[in-house]
N, C-alpha and C. Protein backbone atom coordinates (compact mmCIF):
# COMPACT_ATOMS: atom_id res chain seq x y z
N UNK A 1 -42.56 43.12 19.54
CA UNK A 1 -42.46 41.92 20.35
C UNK A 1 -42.40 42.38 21.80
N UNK A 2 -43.02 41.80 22.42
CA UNK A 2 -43.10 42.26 24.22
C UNK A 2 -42.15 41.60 24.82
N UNK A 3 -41.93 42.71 26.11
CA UNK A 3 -40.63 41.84 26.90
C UNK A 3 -40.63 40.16 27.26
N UNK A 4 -42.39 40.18 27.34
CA UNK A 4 -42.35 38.43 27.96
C UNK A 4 -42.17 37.52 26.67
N UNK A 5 -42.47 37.96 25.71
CA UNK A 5 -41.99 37.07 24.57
C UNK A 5 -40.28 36.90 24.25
N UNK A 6 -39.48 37.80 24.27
CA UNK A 6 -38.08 38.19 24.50
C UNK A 6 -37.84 36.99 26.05
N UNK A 7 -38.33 37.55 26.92
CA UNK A 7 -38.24 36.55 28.10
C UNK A 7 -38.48 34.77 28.04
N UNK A 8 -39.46 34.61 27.70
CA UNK A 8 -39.37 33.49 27.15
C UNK A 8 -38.47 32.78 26.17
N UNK A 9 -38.57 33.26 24.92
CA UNK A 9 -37.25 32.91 23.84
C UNK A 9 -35.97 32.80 24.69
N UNK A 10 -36.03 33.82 25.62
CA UNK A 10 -33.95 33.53 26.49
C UNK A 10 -34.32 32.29 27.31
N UNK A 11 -35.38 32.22 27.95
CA UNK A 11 -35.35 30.70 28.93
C UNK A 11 -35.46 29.24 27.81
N UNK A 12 -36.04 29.81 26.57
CA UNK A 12 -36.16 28.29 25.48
C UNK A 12 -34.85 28.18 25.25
N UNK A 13 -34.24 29.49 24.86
CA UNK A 13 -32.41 29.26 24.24
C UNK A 13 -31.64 28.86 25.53
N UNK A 14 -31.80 28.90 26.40
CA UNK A 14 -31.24 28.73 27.81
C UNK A 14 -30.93 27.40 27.67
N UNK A 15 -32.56 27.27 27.67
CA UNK A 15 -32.45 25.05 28.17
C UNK A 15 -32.22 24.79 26.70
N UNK A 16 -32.21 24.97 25.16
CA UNK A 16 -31.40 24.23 24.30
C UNK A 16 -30.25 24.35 24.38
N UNK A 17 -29.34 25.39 25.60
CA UNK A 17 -28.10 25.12 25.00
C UNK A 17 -27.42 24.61 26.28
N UNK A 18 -28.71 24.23 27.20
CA UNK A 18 -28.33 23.49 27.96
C UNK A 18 -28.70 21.93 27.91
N UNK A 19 -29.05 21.46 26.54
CA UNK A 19 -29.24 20.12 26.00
C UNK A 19 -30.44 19.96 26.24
N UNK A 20 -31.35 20.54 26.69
CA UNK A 20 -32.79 20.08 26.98
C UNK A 20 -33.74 20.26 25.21
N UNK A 21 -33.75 19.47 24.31
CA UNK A 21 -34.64 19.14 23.22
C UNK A 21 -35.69 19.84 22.75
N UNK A 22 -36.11 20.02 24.22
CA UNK A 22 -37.51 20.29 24.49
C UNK A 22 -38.03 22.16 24.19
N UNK A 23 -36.57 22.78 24.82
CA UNK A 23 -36.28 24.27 24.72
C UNK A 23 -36.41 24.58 23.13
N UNK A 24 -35.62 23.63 22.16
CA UNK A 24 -35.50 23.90 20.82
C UNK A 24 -36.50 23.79 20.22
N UNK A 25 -37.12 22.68 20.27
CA UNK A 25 -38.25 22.25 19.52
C UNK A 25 -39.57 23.16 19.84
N UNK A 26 -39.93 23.97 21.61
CA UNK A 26 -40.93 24.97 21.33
C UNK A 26 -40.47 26.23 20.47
N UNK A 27 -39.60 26.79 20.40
CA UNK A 27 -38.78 27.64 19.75
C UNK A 27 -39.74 27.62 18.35
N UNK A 28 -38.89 26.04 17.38
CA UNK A 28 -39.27 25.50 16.20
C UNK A 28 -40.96 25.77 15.97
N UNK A 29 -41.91 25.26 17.62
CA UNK A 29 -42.92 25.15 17.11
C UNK A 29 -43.40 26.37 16.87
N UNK A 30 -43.33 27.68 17.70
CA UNK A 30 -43.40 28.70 17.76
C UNK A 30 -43.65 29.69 16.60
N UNK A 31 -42.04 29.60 16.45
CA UNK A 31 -42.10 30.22 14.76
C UNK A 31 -41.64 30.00 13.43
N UNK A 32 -41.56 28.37 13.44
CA UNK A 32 -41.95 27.83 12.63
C UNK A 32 -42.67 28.02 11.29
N UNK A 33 -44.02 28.21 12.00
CA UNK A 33 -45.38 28.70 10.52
C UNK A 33 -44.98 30.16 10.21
N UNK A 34 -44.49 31.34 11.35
CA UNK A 34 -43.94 32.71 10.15
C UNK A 34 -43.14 32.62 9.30
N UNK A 35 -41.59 31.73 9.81
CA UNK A 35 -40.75 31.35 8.85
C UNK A 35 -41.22 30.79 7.47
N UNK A 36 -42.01 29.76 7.78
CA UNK A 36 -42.82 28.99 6.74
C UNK A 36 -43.32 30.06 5.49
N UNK A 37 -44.23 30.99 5.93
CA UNK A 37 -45.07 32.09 5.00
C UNK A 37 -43.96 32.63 4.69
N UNK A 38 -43.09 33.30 5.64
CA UNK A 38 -42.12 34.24 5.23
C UNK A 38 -41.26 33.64 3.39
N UNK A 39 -40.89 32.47 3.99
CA UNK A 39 -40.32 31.78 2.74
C UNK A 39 -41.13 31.36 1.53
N UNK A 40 -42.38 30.96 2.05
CA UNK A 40 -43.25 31.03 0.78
C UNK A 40 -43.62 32.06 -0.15
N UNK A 41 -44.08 33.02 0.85
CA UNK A 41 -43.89 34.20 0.45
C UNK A 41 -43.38 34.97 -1.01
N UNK A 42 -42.07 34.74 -0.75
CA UNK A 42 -40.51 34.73 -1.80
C UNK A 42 -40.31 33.76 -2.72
N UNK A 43 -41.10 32.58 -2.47
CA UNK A 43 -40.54 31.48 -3.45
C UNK A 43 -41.54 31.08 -4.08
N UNK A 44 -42.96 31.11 -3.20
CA UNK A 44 -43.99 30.49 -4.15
C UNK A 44 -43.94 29.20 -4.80
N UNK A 45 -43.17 28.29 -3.73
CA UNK A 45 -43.64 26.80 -3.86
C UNK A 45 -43.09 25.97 -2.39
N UNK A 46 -44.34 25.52 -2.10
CA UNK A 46 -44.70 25.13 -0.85
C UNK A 46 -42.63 24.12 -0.62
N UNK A 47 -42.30 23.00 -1.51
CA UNK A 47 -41.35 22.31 -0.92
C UNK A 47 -40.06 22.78 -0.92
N UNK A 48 -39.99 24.27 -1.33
CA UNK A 48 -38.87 24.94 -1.47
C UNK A 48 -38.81 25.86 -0.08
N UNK A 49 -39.83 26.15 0.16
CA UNK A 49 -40.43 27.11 1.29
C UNK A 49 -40.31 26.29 2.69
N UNK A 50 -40.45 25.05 2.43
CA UNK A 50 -40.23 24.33 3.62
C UNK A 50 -39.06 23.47 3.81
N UNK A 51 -37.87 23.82 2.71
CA UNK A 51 -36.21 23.26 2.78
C UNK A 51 -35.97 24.76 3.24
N UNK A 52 -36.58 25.60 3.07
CA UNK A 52 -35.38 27.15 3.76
C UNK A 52 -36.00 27.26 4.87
N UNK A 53 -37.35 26.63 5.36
CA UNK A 53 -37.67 27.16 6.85
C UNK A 53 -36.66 26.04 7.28
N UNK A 54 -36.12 24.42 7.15
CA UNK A 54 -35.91 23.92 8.13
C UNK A 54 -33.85 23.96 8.09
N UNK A 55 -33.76 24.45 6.85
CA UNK A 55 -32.70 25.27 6.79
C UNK A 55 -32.23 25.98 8.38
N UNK A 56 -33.21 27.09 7.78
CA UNK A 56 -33.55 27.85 8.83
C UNK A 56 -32.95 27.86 10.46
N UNK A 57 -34.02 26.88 10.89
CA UNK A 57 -33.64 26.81 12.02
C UNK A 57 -32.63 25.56 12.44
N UNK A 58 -32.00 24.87 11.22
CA UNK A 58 -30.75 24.53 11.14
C UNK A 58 -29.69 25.28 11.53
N UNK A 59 -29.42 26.52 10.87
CA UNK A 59 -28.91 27.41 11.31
C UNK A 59 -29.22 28.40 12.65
N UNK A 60 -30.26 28.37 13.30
CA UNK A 60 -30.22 28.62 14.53
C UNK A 60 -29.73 27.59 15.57
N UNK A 61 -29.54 26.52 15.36
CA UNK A 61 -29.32 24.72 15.65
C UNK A 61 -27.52 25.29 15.93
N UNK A 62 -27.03 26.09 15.18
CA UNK A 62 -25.83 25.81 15.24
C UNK A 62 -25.01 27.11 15.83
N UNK A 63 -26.13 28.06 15.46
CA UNK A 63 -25.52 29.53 16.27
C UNK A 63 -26.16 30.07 17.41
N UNK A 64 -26.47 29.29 17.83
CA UNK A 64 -27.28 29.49 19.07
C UNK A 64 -26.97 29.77 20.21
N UNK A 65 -25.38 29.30 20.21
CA UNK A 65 -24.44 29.59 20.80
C UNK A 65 -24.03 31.50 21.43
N UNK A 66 -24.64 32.22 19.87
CA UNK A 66 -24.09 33.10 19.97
C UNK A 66 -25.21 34.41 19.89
N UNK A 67 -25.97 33.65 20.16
CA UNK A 67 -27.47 35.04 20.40
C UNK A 67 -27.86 35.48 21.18
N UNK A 68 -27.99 37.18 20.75
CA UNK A 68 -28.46 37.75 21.94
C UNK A 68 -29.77 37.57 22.58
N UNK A 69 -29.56 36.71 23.71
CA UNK A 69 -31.16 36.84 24.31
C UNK A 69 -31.99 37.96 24.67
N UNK A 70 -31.28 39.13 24.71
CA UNK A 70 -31.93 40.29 24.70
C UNK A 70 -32.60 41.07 23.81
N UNK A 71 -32.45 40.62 22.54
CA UNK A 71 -33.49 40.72 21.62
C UNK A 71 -34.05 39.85 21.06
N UNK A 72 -34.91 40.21 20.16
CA UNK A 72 -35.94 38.98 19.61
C UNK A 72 -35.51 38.29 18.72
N UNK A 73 -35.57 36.79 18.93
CA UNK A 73 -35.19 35.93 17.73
C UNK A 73 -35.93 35.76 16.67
N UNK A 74 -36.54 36.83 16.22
CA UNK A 74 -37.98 36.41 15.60
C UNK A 74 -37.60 37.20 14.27
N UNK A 75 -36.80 38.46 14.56
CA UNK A 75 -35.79 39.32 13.48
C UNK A 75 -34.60 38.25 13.23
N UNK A 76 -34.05 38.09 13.87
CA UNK A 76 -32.87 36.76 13.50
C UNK A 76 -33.03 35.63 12.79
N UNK A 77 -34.54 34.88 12.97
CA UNK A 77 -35.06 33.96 12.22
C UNK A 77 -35.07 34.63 10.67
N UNK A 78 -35.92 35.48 10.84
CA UNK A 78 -36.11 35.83 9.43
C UNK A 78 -35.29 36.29 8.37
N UNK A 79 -33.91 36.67 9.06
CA UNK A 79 -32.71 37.40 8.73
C UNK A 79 -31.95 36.09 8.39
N UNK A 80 -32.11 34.86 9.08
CA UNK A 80 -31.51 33.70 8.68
C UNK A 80 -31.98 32.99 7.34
N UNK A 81 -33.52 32.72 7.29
CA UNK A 81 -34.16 32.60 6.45
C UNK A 81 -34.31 33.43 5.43
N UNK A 82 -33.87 34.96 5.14
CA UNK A 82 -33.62 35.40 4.31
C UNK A 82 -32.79 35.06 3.11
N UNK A 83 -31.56 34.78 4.22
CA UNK A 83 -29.86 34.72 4.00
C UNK A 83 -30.22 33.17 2.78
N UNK A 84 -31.17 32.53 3.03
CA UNK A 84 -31.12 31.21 2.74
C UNK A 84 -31.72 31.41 1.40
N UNK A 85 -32.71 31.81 1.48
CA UNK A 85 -33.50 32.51 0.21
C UNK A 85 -32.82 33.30 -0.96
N UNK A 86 -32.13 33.84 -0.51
CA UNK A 86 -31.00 34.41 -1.54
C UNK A 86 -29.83 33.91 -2.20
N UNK A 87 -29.12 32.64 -1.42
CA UNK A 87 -28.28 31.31 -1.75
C UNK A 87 -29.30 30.64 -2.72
N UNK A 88 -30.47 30.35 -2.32
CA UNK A 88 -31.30 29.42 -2.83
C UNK A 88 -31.35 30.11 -4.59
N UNK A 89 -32.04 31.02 -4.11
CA UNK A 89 -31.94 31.67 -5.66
C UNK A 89 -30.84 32.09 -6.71
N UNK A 90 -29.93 32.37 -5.97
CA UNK A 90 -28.13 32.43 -6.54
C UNK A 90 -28.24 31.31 -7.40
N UNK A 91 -28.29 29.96 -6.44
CA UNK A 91 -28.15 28.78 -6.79
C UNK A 91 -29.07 28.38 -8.13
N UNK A 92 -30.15 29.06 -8.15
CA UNK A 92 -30.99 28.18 -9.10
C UNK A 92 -30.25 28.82 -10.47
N UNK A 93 -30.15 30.09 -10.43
CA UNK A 93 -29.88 30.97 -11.58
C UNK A 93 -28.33 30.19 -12.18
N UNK A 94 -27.36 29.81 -11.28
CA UNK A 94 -25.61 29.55 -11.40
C UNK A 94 -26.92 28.01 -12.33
N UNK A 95 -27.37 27.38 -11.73
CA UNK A 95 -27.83 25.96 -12.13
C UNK A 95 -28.41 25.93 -13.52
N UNK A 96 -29.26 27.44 -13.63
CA UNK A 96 -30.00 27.21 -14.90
C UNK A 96 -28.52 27.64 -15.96
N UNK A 97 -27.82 28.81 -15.46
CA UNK A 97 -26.42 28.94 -16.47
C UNK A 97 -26.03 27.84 -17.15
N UNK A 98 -25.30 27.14 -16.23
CA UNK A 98 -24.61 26.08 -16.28
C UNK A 98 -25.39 24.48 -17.16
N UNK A 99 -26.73 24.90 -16.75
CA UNK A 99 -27.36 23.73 -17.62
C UNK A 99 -28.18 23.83 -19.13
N UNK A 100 -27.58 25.43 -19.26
CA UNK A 100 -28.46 26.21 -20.13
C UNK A 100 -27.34 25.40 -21.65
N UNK A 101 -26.49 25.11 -21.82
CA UNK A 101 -25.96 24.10 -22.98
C UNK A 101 -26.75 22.71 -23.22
N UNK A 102 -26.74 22.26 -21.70
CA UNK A 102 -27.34 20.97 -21.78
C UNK A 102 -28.69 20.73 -22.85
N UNK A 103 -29.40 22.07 -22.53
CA UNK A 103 -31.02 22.20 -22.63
C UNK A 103 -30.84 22.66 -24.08
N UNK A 104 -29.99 23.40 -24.80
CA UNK A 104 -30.33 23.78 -26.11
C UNK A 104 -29.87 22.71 -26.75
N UNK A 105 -30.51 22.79 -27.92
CA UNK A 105 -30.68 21.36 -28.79
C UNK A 105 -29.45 21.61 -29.77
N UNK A 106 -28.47 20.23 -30.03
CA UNK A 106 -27.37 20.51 -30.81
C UNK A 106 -27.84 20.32 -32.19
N UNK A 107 -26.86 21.35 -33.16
CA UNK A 107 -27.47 21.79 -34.20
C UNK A 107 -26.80 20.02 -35.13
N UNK A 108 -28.25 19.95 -35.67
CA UNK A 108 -27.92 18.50 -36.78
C UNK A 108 -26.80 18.54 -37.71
N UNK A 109 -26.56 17.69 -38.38
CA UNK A 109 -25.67 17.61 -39.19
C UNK A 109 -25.74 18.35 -40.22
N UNK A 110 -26.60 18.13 -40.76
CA UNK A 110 -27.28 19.39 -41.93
C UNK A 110 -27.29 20.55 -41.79
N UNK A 111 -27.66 21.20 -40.34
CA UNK A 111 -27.39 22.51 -40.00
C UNK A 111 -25.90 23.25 -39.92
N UNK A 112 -25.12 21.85 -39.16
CA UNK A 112 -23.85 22.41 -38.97
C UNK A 112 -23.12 22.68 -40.47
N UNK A 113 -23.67 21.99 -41.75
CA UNK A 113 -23.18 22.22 -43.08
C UNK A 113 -23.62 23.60 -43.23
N UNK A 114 -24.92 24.17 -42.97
CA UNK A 114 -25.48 25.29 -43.52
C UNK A 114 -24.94 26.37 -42.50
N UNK A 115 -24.32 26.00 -42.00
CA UNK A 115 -23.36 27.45 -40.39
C UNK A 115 -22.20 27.34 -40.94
N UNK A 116 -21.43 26.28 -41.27
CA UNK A 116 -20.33 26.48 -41.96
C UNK A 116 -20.33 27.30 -43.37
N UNK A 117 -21.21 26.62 -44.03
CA UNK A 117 -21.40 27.41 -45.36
C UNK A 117 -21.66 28.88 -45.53
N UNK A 118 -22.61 29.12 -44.17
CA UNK A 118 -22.96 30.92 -43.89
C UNK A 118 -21.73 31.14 -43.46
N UNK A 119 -20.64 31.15 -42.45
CA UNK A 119 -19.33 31.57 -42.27
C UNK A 119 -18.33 31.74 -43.31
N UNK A 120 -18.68 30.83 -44.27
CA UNK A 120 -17.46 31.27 -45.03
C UNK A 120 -17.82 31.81 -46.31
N UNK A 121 -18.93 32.29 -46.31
CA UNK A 121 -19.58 33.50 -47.36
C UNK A 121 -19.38 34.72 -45.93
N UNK A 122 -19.44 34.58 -45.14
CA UNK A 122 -19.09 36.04 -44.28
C UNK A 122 -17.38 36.23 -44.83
N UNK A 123 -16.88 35.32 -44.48
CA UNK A 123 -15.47 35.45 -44.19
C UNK A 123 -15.08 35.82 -46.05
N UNK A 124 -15.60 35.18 -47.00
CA UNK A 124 -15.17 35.83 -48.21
C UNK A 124 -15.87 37.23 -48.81
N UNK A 125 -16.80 37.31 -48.26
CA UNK A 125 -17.41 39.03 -48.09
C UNK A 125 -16.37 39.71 -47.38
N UNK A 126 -15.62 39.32 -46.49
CA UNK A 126 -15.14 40.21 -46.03
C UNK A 126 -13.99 40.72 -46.64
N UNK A 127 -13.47 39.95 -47.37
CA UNK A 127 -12.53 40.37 -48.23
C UNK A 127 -12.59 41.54 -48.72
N UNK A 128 -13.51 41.71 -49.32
CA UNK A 128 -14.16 42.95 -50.06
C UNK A 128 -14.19 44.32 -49.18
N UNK A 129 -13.93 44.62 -48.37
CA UNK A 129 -13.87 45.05 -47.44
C UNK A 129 -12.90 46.33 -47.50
N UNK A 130 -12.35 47.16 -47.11
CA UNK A 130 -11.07 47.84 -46.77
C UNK A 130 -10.38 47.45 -46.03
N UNK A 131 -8.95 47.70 -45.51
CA UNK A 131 -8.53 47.07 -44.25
C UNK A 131 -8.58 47.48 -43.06
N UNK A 132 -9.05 48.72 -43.03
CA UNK A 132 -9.28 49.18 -41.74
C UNK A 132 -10.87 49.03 -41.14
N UNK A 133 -11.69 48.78 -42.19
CA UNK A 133 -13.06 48.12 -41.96
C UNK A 133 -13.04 46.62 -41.40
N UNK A 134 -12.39 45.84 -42.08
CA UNK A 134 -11.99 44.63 -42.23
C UNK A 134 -11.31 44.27 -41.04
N UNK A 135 -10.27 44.49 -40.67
CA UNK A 135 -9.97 44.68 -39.38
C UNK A 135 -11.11 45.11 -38.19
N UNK A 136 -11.36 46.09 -38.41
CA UNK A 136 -12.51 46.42 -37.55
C UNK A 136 -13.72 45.41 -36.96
N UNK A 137 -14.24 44.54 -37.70
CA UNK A 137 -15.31 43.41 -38.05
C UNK A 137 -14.46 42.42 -37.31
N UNK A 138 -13.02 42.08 -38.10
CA UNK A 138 -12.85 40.76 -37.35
C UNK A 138 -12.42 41.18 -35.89
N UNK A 139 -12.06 41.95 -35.19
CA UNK A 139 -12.16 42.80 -33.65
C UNK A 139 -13.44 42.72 -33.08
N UNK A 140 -14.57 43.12 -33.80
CA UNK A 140 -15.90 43.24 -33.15
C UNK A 140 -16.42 41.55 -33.45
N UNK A 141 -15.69 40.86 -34.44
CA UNK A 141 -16.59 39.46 -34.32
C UNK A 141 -15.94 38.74 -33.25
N UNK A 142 -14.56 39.21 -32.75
CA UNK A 142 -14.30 38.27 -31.65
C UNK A 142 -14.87 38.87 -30.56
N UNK A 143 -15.30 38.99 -30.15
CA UNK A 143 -16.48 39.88 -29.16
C UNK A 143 -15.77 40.74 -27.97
N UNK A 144 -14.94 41.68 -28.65
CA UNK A 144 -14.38 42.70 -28.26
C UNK A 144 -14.86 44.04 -28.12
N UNK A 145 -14.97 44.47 -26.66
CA UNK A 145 -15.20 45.76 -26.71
C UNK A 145 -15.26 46.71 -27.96
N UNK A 146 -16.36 47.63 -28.10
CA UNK A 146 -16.06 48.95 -29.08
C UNK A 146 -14.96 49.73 -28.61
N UNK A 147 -14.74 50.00 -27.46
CA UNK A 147 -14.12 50.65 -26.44
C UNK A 147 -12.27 49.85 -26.83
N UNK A 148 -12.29 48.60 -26.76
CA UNK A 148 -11.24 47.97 -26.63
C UNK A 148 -10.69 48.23 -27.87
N UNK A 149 -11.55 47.82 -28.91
CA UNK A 149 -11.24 48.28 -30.78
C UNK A 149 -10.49 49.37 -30.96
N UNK A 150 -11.44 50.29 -30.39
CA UNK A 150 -11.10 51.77 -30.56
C UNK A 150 -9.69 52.07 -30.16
N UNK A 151 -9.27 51.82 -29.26
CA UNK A 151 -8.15 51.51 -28.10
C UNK A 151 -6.61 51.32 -29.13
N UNK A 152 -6.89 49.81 -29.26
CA UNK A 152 -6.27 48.74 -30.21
C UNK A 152 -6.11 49.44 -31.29
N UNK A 153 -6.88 50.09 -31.97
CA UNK A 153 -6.69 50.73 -33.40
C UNK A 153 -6.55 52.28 -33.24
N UNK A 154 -6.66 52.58 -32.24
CA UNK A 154 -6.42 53.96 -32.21
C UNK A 154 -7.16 54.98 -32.92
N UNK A 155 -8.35 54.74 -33.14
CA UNK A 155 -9.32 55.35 -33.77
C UNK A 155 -10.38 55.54 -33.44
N UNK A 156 -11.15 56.63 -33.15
CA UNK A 156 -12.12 57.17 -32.10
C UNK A 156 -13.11 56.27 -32.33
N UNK A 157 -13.97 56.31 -31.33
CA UNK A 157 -14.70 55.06 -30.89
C UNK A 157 -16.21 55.62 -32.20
N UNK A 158 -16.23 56.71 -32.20
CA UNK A 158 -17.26 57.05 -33.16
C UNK A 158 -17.43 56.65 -35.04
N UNK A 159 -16.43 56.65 -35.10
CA UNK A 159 -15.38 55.80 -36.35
C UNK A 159 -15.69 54.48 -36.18
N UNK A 160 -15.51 53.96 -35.11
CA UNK A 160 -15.10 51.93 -34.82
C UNK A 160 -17.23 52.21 -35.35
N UNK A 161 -17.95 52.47 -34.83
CA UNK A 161 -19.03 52.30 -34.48
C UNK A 161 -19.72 52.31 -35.94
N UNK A 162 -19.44 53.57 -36.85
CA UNK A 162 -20.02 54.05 -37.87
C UNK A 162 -19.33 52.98 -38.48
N UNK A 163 -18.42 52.00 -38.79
CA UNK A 163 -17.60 51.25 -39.65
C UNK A 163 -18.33 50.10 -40.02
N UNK A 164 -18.92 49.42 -37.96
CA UNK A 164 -19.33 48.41 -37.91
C UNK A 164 -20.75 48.94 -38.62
N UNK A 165 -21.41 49.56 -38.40
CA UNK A 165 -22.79 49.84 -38.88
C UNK A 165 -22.60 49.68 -40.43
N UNK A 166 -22.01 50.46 -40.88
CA UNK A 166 -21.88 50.14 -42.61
C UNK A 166 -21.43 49.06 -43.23
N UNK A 167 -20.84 47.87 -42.17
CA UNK A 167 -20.21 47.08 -42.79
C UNK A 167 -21.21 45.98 -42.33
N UNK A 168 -22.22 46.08 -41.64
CA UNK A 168 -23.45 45.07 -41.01
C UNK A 168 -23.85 45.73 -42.28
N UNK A 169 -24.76 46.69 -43.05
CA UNK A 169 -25.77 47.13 -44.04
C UNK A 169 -25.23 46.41 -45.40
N UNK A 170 -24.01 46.56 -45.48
CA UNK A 170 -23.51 46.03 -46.53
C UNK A 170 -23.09 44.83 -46.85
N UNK A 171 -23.06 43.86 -45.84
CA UNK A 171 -23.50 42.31 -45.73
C UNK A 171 -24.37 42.19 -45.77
N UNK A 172 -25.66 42.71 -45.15
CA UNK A 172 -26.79 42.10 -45.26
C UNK A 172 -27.21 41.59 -46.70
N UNK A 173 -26.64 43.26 -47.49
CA UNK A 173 -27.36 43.39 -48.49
C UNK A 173 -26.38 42.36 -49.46
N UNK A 174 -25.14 42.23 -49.68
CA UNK A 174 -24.66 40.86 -49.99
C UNK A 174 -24.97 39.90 -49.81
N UNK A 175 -25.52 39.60 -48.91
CA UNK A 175 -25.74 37.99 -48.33
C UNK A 175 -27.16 37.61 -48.50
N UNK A 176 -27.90 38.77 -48.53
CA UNK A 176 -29.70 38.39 -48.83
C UNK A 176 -29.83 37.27 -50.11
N UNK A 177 -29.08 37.46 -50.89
CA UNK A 177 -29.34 36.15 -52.20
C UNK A 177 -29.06 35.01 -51.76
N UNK A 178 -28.38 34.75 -50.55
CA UNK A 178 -27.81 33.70 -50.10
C UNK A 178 -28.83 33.01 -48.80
N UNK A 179 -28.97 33.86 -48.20
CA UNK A 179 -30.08 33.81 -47.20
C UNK A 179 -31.16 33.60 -47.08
């Protein structure tokens, strides 16, 4: 960026923060369309790309107060518009989490008979079991660390591991008539 471009940007930030409209809005018109690509860029849909550019210089709207006119606002824009892009996407991911129950389909009535019915052929297989196997399973079915098991039972983690493995082979093979 050349000094007269730097020079200019301090006389536009000058008169917006001396209330003149006019200072802000060439600013906006300015770089505007890089912000624009910049965000498209990253998001790859035009009305998402154009809520973080005006984001954007929302946030220059409000810190404007506090920029150095001696360098280029043109790294700052994009550093703002970054910042926004990365909330944006936080956001979608926390949104899809959170709505990710909504979206899976609740299991019918009929199904929930046939999940109950598979649980409690697990749970009477397990009987059969030893107790230190048995134990072991109901530790790893509450979704407890191997690490934590091992811990808890005091029995090397290579043990917890080989237990669960033989005791998955040996349900399977119980439960296949059922299955």
């Amino acid at each position: 960026m050349s000094t007269n471009e730097i020079e200019r940007d301090a006389k536009l930030i000058e008169r917006a923060l001396n209330y003149d409209e006019g200072g802000f809005d060439e600013l906006h018109t300015i770089y505007e369309p890089g912000v624009f690509r910049f965000a498209y860029f990253y998001l790859m849909n035009r009305e998402d790309a154009e809520e973080i550019t005006q984001n954007t210089f929302f946030t220059l709207s409000r810190k404007l107060h506090t920029v150095d006119t001696s360098k280029p606002i043109k790294g700052l824009l994009f550093s703002f518009a970054y910042g926004h892009i990365r909330n944006y996407k936080r956001n979608i991911k926390m949104e899809s989490i959170e709505n990710f129950h909504e979206r899976v389909e609740k299991p019918s009535q009929e199904e929930k008979v046939i999940i109950d019915q598979i649980q409690s052929l697990v749970l009477e297989e397990l009987k059969n079991f030893d107790p230190e196997t048995r134990i072991t399973l109901l530790e790893h079915l509450e979704d407890k660390e191997l690490s934590e098991i091992s811990e808890t039972l005091k029995t090397p983690l290579g043990t917890i591991k080989a237990r669960i493995c033989r005791a998955r082979e040996t349900l399977r093979k119980r439960l296949r008539k059922f299955l």
